[in-house]
N, C-alpha and C. Protein backbone atom coordinates (compact mmCIF):
# COMPACT_ATOMS: atom_id res chain seq x y z
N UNK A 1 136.52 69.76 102.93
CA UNK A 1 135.52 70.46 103.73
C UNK A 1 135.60 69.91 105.15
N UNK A 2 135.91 70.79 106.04
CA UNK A 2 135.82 70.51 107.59
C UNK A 2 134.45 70.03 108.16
N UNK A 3 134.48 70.14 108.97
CA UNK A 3 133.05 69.61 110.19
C UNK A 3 133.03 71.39 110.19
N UNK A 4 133.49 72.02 110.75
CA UNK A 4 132.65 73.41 110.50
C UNK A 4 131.87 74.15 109.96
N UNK A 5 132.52 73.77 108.84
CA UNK A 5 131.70 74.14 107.18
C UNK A 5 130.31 73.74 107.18
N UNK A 6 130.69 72.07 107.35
CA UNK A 6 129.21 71.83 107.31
C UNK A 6 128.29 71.69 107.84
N UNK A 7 128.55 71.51 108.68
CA UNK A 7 127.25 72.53 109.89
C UNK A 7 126.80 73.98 109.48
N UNK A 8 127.78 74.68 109.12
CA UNK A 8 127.65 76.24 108.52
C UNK A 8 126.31 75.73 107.62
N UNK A 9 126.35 74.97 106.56
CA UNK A 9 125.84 74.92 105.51
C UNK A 9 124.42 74.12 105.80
N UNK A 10 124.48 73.24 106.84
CA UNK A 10 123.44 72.30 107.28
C UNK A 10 122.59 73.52 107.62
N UNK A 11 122.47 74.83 108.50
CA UNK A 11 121.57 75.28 108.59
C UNK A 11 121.34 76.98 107.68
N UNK A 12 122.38 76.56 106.63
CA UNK A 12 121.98 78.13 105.79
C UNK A 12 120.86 77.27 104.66
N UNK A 13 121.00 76.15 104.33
CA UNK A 13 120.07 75.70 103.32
C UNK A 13 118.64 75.40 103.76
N UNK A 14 118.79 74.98 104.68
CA UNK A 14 117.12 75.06 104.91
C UNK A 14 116.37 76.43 105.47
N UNK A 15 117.33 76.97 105.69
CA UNK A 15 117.07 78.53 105.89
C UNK A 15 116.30 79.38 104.51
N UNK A 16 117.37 79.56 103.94
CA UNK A 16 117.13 79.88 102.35
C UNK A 16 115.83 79.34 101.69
N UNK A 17 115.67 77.56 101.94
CA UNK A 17 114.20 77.16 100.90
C UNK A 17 113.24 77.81 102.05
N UNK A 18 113.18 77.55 103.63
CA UNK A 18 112.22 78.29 104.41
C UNK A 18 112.03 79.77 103.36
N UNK A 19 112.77 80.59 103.69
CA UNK A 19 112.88 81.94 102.79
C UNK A 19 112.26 82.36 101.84
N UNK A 20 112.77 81.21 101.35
CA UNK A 20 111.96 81.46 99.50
C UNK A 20 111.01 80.60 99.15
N UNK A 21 110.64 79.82 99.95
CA UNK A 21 109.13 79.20 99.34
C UNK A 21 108.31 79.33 100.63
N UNK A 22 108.57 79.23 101.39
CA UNK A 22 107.22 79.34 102.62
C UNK A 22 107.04 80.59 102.65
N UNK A 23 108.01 81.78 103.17
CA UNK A 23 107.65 82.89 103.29
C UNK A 23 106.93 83.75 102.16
N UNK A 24 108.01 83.80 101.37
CA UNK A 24 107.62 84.19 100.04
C UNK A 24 106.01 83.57 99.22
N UNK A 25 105.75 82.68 99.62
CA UNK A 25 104.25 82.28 99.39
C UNK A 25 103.44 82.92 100.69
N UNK A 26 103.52 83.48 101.22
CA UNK A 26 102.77 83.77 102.54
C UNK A 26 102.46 84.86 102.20
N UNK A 27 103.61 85.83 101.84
CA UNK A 27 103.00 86.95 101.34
C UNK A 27 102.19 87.19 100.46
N UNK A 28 101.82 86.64 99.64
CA UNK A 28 101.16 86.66 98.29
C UNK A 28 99.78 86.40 99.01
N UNK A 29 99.53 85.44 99.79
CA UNK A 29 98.36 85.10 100.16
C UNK A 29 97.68 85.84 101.64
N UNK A 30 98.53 86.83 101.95
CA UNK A 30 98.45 87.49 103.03
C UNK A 30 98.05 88.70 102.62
N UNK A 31 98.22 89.15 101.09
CA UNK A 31 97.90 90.39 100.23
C UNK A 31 96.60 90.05 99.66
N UNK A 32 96.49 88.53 99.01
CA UNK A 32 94.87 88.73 98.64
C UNK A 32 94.20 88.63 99.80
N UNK A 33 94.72 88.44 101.23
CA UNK A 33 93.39 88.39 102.06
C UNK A 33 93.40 89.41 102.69
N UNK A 34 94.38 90.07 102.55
CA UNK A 34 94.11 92.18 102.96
C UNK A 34 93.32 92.55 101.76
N UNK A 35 93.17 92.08 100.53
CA UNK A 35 92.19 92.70 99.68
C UNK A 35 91.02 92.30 99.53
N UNK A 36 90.53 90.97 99.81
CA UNK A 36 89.58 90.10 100.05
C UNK A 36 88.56 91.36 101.36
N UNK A 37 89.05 91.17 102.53
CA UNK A 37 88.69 91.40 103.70
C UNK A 37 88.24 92.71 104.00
N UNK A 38 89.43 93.82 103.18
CA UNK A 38 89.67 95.01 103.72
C UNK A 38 89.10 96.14 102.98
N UNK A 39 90.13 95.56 101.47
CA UNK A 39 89.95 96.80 100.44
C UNK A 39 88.67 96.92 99.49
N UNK A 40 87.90 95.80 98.89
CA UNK A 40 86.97 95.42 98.44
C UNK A 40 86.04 95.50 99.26
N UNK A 41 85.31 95.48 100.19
CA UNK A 41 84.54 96.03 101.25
C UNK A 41 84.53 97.54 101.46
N UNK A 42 85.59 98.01 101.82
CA UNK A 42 86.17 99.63 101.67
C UNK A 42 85.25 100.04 100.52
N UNK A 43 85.60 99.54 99.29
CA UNK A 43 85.47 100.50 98.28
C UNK A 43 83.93 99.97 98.25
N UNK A 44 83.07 98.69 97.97
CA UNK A 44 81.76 98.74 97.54
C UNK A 44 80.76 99.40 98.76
N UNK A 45 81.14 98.97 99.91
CA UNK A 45 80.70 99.93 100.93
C UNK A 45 80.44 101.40 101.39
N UNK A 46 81.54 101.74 101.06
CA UNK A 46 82.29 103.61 100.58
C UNK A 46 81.31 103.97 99.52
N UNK A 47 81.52 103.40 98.67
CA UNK A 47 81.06 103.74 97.47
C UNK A 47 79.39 103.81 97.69
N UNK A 48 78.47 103.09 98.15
CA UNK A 48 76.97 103.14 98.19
C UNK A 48 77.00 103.99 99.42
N UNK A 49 77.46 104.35 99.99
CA UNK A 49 77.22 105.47 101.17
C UNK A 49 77.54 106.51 101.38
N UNK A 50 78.29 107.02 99.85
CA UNK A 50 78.60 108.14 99.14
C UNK A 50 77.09 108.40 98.40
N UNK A 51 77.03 107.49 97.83
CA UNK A 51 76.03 107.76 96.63
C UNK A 51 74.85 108.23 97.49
N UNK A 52 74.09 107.17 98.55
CA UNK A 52 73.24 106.73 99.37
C UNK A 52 73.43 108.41 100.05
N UNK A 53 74.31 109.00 100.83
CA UNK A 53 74.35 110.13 100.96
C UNK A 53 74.44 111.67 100.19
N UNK A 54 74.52 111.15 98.91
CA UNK A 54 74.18 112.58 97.72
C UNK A 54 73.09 112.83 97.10
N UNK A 55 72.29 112.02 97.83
CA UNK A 55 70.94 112.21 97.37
C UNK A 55 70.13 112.93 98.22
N UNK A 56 69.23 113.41 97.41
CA UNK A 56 68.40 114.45 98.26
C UNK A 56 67.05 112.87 98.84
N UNK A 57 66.73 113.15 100.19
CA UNK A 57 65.71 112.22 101.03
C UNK A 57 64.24 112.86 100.31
């Protein structure tokens, strides 16, 4: 193995675990807090101001 190589390799491996464990965990926790924040609010909110509006006053 040359000095080229491994330099090649010095920065594809920490590339790759960056990749697959930081990123790849980011997303997961970037989805429950779009559902936390966004979608669950949406719907119990939506939902009583549907209702709240099909009623006769």
């Amino acid at each position: 193995m040359n000095k080229n190589n491994f330099s090649l390799y010095s920065y594809m491996v920490p590339g790759f675990l960056f990749q697959s464990i930081i990123v790849g965990g980011g997303y997961g926790t970037i989805c429950w807090g779009f559902l936390l924040v966004y979608v669950i609010p949406m719907l119990t909110l939506g939902t009583y101001k549907i209702i709240k509006a099909s009623r006769p006053s």
